[in-house]
Protein backbone atom coordinates (compact mmCIF):
# COMPACT_ATOMS: atom_id res chain seq x y z
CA UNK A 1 109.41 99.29 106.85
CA UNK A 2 109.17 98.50 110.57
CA UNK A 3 105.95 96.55 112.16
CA UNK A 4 103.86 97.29 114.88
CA UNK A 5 100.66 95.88 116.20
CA UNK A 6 97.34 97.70 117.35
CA UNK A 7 97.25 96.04 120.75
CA UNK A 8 93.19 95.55 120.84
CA UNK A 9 94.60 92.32 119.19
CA UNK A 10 95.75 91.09 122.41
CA UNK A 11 92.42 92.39 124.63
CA UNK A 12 91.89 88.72 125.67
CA UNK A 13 95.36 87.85 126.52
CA UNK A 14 95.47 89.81 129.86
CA UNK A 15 93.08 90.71 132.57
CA UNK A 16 95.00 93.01 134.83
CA UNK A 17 97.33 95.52 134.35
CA UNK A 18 100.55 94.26 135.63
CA UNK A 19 99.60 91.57 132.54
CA UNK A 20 99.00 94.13 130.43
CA UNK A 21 102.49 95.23 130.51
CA UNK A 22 103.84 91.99 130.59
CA UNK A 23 102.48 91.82 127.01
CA UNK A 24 104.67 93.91 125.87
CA UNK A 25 107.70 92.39 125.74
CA UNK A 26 106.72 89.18 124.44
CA UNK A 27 105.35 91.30 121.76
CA UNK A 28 109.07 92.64 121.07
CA UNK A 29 110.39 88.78 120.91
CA UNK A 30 107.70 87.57 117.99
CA UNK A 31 109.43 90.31 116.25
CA UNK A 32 107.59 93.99 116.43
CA UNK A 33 108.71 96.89 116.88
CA UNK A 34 105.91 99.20 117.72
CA UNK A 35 102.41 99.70 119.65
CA UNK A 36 99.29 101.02 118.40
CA UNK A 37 97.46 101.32 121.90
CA UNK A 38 93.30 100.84 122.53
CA UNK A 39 93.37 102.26 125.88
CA UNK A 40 96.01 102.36 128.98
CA UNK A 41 93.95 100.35 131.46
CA UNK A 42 94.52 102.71 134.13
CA UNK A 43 98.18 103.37 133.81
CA UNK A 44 99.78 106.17 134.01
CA UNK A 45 101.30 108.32 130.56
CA UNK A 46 105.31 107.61 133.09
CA UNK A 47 104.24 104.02 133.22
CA UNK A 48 103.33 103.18 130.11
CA UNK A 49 106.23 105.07 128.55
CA UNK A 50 109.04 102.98 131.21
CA UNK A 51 107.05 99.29 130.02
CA UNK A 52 107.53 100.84 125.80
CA UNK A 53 111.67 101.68 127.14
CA UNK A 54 112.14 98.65 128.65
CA UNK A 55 110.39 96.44 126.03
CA UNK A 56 112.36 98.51 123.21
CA UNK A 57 108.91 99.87 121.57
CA UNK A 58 108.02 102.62 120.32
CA UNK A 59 104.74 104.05 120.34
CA UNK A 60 103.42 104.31 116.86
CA UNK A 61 99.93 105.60 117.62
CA UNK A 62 96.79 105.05 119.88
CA UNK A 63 92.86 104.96 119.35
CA UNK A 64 90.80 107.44 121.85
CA UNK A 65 87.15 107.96 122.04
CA UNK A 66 85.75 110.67 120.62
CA UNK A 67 85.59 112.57 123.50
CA UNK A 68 89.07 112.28 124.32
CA UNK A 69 89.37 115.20 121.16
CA UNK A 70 86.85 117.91 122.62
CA UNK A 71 88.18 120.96 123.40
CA UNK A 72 87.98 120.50 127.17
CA UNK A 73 89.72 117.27 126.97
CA UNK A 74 92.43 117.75 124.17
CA UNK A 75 94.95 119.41 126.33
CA UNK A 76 95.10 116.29 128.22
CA UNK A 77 95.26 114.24 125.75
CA UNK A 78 98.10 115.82 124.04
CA UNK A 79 100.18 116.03 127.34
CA UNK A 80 99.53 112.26 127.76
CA UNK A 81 100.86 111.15 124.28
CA UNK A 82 103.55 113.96 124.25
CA UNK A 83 104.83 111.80 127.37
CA UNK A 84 104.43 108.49 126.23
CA UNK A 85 106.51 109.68 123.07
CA UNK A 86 103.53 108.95 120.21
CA UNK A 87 103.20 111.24 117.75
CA UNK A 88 100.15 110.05 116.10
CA UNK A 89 96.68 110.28 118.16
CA UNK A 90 93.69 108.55 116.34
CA UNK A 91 90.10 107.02 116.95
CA UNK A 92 89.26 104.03 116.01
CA UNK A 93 85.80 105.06 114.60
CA UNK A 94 82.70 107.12 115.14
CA UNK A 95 79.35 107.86 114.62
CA UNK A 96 78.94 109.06 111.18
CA UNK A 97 75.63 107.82 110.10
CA UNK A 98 73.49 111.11 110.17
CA UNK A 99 74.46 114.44 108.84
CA UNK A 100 74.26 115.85 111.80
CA UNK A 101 76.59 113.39 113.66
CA UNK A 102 79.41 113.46 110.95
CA UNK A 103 79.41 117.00 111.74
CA UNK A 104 79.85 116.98 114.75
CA UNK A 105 83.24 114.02 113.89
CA UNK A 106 84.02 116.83 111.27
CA UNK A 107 84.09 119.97 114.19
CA UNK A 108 85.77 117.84 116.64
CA UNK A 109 88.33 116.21 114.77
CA UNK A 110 89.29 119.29 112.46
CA UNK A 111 89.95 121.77 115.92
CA UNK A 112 91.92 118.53 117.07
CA UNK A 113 94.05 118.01 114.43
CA UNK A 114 94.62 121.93 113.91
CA UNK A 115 96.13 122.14 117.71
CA UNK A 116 97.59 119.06 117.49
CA UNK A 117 100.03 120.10 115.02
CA UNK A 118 101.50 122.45 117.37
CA UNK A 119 102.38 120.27 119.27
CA UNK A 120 104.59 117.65 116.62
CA UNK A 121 100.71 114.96 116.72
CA UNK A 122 98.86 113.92 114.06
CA UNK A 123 95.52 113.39 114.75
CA UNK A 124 93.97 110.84 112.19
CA UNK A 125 90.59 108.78 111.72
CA UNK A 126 90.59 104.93 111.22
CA UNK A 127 87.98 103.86 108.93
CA UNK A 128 85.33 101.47 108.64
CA UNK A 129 83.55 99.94 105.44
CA UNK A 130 80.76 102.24 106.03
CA UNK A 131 82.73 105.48 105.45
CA UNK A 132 83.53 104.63 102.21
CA UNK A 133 79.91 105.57 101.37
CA UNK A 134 77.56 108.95 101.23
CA UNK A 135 75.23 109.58 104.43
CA UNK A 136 72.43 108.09 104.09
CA UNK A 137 69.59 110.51 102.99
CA UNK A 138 71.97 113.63 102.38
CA UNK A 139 72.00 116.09 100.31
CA UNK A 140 75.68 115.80 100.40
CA UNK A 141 77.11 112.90 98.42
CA UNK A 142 80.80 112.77 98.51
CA UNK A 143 82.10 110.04 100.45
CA UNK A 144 82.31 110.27 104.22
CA UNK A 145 86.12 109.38 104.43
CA UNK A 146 86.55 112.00 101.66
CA UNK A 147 84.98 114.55 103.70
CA UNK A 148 87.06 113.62 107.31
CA UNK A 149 90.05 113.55 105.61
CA UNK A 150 89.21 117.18 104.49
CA UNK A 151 89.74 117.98 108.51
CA UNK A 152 92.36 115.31 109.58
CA UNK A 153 94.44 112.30 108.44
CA UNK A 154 93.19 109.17 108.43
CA UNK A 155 94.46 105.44 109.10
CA UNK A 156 93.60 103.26 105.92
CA UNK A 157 92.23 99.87 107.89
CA UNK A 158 93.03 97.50 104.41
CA UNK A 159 90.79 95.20 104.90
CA UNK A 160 87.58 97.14 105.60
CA UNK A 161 88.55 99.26 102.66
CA UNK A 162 88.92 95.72 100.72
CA UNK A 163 85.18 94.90 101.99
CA UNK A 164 83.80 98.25 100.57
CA UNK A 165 85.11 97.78 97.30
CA UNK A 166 88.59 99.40 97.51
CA UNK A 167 91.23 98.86 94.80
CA UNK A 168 93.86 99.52 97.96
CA UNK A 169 97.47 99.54 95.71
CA UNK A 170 95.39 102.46 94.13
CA UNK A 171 93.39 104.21 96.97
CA UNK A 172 96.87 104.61 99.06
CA UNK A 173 99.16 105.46 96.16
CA UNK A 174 96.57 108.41 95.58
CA UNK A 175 95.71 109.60 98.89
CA UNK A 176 99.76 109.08 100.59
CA UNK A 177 99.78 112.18 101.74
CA UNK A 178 96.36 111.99 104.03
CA UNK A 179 97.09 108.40 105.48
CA UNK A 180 99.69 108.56 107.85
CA UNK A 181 99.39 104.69 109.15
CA UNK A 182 97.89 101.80 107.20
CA UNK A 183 96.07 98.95 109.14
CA UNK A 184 97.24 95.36 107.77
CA UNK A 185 94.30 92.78 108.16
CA UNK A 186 92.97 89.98 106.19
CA UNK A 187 89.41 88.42 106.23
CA UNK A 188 87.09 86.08 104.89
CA UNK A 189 83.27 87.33 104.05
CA UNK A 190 84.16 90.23 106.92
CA UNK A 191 85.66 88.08 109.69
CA UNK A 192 89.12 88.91 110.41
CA UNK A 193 91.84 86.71 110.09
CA UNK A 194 95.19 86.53 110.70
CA UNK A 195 97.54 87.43 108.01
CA UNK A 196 97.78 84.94 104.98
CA UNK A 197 94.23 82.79 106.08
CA UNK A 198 91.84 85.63 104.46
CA UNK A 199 90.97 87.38 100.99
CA UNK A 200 92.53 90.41 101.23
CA UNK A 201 95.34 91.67 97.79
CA UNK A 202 97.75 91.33 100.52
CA UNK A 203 100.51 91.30 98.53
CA UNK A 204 99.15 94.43 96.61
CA UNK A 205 99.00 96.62 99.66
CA UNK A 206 102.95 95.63 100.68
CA UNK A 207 103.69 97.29 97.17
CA UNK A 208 101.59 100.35 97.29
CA UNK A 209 103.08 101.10 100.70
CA UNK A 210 106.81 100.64 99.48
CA UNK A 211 106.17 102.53 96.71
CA UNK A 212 104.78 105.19 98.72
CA UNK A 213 107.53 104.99 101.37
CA UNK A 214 105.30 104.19 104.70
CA UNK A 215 107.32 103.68 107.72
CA UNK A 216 105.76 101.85 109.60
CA UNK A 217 102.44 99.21 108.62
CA UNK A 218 100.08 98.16 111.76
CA UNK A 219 99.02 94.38 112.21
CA UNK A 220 95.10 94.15 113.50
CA UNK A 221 92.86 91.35 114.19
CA UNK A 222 90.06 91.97 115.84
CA UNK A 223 88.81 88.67 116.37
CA UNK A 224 92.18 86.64 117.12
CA UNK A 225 91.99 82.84 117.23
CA UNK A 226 93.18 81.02 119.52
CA UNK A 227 94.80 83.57 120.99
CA UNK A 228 96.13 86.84 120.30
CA UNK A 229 99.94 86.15 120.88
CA UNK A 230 99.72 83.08 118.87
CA UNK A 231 97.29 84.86 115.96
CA UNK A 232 99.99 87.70 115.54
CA UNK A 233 102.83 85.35 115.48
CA UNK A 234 100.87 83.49 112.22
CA UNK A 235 100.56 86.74 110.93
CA UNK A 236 104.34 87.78 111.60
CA UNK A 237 105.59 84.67 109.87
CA UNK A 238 103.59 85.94 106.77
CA UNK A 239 105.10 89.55 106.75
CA UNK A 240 108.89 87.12 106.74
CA UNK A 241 107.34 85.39 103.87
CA UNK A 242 105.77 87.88 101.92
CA UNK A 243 106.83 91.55 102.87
């Protein structure tokens, strides 16, 4: 399996672009060797994809709003990623709390992912603890991950699935064929931390996703300490150790 590293990780260590994409190869020297983007800060789809060449990255998938997936945006969106070479598009979560809103997540993602797939993309949802529950006050009680992944793939974050409740060497062995990336986090009491300081059955999820022959596994924190460059390299050292 090959590592990569959903760069809303590193949101503090830059402030302009030119540091954004300096990022990138020190990145590639801890030891990854992919990107999970949270935005392009301006830059354009022939810039990013000339930082990921020189840096020797690959793009293993991004997080877009929402609206990035209507119709009248999707075309766009596609020709982007096609360019950048990433074949899986994502969000990193949405408003599901009201029947009404998850169906609107259900229309838009589900005529995403069906023209998407023309194109070679996979369009996929990255979940929260609160999807792995009904909506509140509907009639409809299956589980709201259950019903997106009905429409689309999703991205199993393990630690928020770990929070809800999750047995996760179980939950990916039986759903490998709807997750197409898995998020690696640990956490205490819902505070992420890097790899190896938390709670999470890390050790449990590296053998579910060998056994189910994932390519590539996705290092978040979203609340790096004291940096992000030096929180992924803690959590690097643990993948040597443990992976």
């Amino acid at each position: 399996m090959k590592l990569a590293v959903q760069l809303y990780t590193l949101r503090r260590d830059f402030d302009s672009k030119e540091g954004f994409l300096a990022l990138l190869p020190k990145v590639k020297a801890i030891g990854f060797d992919g990107v999970e983007f949270a935005g392009y800060h301006g830059l354009s789809a022939e810039e990013i994809k000339k930082a990921l060449d020189d840096a020797g990255l690959e793009a293993v998938g991004t997080h877009v709003g929402l609206d990035s997936l209507k119709p009248e945006n999707l075309e766009e969106t596609l020709k982007f990623h096609k360019t950048i070479g990433c074949k899986y598009v994502g969000i990193g979560g949405a408003n599901t709390s009201t029947e009404e809103n998850l169906q609107n997540v259900l229309n838009i993602m589900g005529n995403a992912y069906n023209r998407a797939k023309e194109e070679g993309i996979t369009i996929y949802f990255h979940n929260h603890t609160e999807e792995f529950h009904p909506v509140k006050g509907s009639a409809n009680k299956a589980l709201i991950l259950d019903r997106i992944k009905e429409v689309c793939a999703i991205e199993l974050d393990t630690y928020w699935s770990f929070c809800a409740g999750v047995d996760n060497y179980n939950y990916i062995l039986e759903n490998k064929d709807k997750i197409v990336h898995l998020h690696i986090k640990d956490g205490v009491n819902r505070k992420p931390k890097a790899l190896g300081e938390g709670e999470n059955d890390l050790k449990a999820v590296f053998k579910a996703a060998k056994e189910a022959g994932f390519e590539w596994l996705i290092l978040e924190n979203d609340d790096p300490v004291p940096t992000g460059l030096e929180d992924i390299e803690r959590s690097m050292n643990y993948f040597k150790a443990n992976l």
